[in-house]
C-alpha atoms as a PDB file:
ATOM      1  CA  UNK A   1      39.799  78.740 171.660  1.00  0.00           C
ATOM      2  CA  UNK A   2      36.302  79.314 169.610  1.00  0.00           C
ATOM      3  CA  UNK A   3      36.234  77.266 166.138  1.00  0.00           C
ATOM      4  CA  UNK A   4      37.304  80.818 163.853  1.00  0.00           C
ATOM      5  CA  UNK A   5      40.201  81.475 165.801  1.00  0.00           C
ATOM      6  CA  UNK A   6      41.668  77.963 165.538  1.00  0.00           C
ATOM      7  CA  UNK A   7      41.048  78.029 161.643  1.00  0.00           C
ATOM      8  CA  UNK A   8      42.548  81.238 161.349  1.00  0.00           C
ATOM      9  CA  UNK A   9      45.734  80.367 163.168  1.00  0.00           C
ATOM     10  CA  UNK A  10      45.953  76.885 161.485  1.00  0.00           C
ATOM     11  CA  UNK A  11      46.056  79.199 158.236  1.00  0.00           C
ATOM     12  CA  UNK A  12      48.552  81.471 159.301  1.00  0.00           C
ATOM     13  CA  UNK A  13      51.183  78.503 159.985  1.00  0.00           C
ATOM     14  CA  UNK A  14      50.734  79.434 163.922  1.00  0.00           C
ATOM     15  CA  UNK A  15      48.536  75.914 164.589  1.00  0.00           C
ATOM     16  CA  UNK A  16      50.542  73.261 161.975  1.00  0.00           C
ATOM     17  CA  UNK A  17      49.554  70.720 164.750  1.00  0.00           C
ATOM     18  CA  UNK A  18      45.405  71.856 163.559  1.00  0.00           C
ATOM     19  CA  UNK A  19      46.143  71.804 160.435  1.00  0.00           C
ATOM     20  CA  UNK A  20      47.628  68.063 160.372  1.00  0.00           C
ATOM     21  CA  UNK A  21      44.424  67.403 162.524  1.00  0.00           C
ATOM     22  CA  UNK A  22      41.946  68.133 159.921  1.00  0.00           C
ATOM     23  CA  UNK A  23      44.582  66.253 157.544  1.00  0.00           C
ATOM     24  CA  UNK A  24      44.234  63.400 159.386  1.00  0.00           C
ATOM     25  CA  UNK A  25      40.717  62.985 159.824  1.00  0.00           C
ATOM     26  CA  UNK A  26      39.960  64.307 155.990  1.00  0.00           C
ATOM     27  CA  UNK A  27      42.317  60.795 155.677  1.00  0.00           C
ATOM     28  CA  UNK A  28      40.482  59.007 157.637  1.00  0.00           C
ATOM     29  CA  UNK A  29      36.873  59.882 156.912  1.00  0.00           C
ATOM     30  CA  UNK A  30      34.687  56.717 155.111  1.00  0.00           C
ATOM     31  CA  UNK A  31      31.764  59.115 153.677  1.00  0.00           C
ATOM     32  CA  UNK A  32      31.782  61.103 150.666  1.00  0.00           C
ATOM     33  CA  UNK A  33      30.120  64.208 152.430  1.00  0.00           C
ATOM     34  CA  UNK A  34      32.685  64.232 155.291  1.00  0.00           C
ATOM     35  CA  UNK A  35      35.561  63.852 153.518  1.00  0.00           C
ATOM     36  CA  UNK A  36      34.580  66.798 151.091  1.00  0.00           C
ATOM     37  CA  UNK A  37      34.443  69.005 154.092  1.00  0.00           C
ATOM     38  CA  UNK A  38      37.485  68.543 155.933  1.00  0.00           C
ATOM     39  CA  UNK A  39      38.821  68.804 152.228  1.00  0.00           C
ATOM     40  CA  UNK A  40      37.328  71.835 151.894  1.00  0.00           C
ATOM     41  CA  UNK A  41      38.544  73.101 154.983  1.00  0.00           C
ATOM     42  CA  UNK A  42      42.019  71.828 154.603  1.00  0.00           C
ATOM     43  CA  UNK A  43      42.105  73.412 150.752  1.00  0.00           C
ATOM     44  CA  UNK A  44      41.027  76.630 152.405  1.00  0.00           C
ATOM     45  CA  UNK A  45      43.551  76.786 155.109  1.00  0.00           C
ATOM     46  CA  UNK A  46      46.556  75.648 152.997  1.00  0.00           C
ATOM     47  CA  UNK A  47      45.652  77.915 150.000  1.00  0.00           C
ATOM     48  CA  UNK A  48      45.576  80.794 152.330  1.00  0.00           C
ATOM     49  CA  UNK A  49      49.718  80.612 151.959  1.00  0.00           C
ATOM     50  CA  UNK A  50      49.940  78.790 148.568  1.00  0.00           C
ATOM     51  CA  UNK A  51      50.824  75.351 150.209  1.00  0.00           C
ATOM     52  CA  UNK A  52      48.977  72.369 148.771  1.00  0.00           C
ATOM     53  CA  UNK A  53      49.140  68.867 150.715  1.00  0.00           C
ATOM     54  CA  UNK A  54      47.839  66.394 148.370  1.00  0.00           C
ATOM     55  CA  UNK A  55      44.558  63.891 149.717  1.00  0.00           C
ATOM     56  CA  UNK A  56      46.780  60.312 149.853  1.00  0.00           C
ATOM     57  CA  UNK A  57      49.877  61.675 150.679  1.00  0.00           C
ATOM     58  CA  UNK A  58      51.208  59.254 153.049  1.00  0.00           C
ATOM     59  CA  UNK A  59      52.695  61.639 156.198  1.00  0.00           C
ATOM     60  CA  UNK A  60      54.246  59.636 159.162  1.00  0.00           C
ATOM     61  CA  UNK A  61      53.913  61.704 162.040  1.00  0.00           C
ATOM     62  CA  UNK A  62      53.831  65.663 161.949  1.00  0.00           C
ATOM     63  CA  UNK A  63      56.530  66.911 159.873  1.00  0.00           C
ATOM     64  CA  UNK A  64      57.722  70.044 160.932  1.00  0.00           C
ATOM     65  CA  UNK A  65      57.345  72.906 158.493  1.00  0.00           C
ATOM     66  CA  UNK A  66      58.421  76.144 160.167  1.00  0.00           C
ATOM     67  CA  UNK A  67      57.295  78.811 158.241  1.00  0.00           C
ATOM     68  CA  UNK A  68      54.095  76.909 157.998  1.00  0.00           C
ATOM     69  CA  UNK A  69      53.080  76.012 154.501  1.00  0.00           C
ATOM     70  CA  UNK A  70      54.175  78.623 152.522  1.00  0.00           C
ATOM     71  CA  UNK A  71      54.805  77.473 149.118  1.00  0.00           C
ATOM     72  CA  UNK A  72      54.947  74.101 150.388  1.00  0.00           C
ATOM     73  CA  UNK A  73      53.876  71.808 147.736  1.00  0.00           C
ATOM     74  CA  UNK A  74      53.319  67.674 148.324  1.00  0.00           C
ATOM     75  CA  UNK A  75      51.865  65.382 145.921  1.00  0.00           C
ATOM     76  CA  UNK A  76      49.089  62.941 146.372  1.00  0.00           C
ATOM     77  CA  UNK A  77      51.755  59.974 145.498  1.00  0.00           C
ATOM     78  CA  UNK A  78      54.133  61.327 148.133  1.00  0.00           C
ATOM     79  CA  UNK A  79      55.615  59.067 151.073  1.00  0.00           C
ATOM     80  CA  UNK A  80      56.971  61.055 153.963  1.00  0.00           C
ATOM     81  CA  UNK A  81      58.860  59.631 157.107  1.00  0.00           C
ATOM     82  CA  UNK A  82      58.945  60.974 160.494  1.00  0.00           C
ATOM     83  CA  UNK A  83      60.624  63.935 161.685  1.00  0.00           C
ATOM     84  CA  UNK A  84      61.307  65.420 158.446  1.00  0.00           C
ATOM     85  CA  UNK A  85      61.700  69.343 158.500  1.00  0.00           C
ATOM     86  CA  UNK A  86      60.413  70.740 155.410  1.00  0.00           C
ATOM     87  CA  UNK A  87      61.354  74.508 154.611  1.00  0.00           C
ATOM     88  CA  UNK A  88      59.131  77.246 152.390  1.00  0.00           C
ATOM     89  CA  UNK A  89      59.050  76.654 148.624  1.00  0.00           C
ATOM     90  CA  UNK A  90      59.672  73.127 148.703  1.00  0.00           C
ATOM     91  CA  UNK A  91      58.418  71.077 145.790  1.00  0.00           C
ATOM     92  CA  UNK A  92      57.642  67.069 146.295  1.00  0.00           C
ATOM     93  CA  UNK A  93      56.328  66.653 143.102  1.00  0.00           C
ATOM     94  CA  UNK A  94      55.249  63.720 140.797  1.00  0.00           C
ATOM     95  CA  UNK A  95      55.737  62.378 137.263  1.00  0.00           C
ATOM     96  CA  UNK A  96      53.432  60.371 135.798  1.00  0.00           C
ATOM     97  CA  UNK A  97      51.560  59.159 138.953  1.00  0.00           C
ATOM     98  CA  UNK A  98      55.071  58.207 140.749  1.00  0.00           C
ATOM     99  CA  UNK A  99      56.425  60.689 144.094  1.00  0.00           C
ATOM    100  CA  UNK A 100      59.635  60.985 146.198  1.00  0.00           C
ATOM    101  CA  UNK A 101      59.406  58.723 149.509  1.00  0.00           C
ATOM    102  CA  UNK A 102      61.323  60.362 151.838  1.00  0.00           C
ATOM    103  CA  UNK A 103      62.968  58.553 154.934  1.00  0.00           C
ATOM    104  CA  UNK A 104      63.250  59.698 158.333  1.00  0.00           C
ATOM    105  CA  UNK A 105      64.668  62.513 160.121  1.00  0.00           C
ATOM    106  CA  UNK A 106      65.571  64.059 156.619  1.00  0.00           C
ATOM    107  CA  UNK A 107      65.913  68.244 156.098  1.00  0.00           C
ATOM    108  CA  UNK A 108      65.088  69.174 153.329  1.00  0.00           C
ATOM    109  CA  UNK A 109      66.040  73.083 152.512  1.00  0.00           C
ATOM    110  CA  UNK A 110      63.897  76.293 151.133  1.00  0.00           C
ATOM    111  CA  UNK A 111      63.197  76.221 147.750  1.00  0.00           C
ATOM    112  CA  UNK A 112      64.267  72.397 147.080  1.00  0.00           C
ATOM    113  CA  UNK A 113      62.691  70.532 144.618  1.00  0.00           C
ATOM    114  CA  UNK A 114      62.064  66.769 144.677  1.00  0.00           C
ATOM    115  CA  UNK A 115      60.639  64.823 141.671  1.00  0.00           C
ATOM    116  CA  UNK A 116      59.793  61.608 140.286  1.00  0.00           C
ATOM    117  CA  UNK A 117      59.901  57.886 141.514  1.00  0.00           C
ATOM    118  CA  UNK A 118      62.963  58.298 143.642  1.00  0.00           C
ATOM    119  CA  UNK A 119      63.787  57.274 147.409  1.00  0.00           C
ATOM    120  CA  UNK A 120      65.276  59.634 149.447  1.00  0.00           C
ATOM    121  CA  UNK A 121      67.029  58.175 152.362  1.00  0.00           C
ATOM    122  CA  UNK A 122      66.952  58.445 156.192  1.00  0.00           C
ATOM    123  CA  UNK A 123      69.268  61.612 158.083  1.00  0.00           C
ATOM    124  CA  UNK A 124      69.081  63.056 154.399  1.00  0.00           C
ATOM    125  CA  UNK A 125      70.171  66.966 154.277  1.00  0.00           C
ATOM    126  CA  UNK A 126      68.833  68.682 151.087  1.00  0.00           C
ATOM    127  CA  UNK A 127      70.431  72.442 150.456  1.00  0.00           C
ATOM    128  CA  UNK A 128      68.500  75.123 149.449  1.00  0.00           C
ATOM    129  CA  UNK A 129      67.225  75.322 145.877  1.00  0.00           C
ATOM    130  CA  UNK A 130      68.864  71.865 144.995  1.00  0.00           C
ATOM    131  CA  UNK A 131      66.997  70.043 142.209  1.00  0.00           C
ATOM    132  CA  UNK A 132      66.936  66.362 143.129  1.00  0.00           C
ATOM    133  CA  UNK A 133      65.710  63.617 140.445  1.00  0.00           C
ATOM    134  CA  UNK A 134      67.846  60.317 141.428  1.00  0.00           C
ATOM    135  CA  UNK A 135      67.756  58.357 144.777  1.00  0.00           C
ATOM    136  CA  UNK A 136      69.611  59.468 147.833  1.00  0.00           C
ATOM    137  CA  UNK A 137      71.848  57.002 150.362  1.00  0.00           C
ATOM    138  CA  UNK A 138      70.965  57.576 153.856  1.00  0.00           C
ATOM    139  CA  UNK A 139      72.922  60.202 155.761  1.00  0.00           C
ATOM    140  CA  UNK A 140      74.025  62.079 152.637  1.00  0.00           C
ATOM    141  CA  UNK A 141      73.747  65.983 152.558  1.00  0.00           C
ATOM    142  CA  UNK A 142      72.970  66.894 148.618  1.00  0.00           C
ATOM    143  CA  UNK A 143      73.388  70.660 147.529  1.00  0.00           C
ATOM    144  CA  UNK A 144      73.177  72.168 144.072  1.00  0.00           C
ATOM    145  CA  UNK A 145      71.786  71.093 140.624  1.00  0.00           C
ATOM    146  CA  UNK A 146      72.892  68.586 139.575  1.00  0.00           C
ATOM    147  CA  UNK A 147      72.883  67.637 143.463  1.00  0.00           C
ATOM    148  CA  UNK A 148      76.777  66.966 144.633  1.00  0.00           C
ATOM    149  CA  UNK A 149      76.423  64.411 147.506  1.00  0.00           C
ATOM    150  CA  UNK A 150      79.048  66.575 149.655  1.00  0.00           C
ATOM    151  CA  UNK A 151      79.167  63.609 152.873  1.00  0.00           C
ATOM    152  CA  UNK A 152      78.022  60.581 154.045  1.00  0.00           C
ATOM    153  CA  UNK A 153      77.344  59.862 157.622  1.00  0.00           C
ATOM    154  CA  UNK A 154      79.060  56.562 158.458  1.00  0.00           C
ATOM    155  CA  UNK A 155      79.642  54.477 161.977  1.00  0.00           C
ATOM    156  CA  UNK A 156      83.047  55.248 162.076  1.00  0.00           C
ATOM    157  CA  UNK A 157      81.907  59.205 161.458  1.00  0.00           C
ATOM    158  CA  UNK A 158      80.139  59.210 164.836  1.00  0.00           C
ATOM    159  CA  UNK A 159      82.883  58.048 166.552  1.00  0.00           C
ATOM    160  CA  UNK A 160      85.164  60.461 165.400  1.00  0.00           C
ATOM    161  CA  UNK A 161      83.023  64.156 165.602  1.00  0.00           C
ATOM    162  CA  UNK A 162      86.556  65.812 165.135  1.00  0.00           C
ATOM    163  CA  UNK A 163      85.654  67.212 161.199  1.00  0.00           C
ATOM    164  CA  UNK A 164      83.492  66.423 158.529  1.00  0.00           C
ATOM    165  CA  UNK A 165      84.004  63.516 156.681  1.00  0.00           C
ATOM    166  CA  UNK A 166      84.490  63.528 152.919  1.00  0.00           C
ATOM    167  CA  UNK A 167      84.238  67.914 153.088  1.00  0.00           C
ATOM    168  CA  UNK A 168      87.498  68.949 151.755  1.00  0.00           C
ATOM    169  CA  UNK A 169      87.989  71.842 149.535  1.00  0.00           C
ATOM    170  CA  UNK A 170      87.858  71.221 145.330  1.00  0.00           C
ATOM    171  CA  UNK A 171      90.245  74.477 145.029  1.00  0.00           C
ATOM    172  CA  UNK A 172      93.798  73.520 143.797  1.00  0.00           C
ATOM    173  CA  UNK A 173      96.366  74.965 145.173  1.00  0.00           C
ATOM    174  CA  UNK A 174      98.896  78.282 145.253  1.00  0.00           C
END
């Protein structure tokens, strides 16, 4: 694959594995001039779709973003475990120099927004459009704004996979 073809598709969201590439070594580069090219590069690609990947954000792995980076937004501060799936319009924002650090495996759902100094646990589920400003215990699911922690993913909940734990309905009654 020539050099224009790989940048395009990196843009497009079709190459994420690229794009994290030229993340990596924009990270990892120890000279002024070199690191202002891959940034310029990355800046390029990610601006193509509106996404923005902030130059310090620490990324563990790949996470997996599939619509690519559209709307994606991650702050310099920002701490990111592995395997976290990241949907379109997501927000990991920061107030006053302090991110979200996000644990592993964690989903987090389009249009979510994450801000401030708070911790996020591991096997975290994050609805769609949910506003999330406090910390997190690991294996929560948290929809909604405020965010209503709906379960919690115990030992004793895998060894029972009959029905969710902690999901019954808030209706009253006939």
């Amino acid at each position: 694959m020539r050099f224009r073809e790989f940048f395009t598709a990196c843009s497009k969201g079709d190459q994420m594995a690229g794009f994290w590439l030229l993340y990596r070594l924009q990270n990892r580069s120890e000279h002024k001039l070199t690191r202002d090219f891959w940034t310029f590069l990355l800046n390029r690609s990610a601006r193509r779709h509106g996404g923005y990947v902030g130059p310090g954000a620490a990324i563990a792995g790949e996470p997996v973003l599939p619509h690519g980076l559209h709307g994606v937004y991650i702050s310099r501060f920002a701490v990111i475990g592995t395997g976290c799936r990241i949907y379109q319009n997501v927000t990991i924002g920061e107030v006053n120099g302090r991110a979200p650090v996000i644990g592993d495996d964690c989903l987090i759902g389009a249009g979510a927004v994450l801000v401030g100094n708070i911790r996020i646990g591991n096997h975290v589920k994050i609805g769609a459009g949910a506003v999330i400003r406090q910390d997190l215990p690991d294996g929560c699911t948290a929809v909604a704004q405020p965010p209503r922690i709906l379960e919690r993913e115990t030992a004793d909940d895998e060894n029972d996979k009959s029905g969710l734990a902690g999901n019954k309905s808030e209706r009253p009654g006939p």
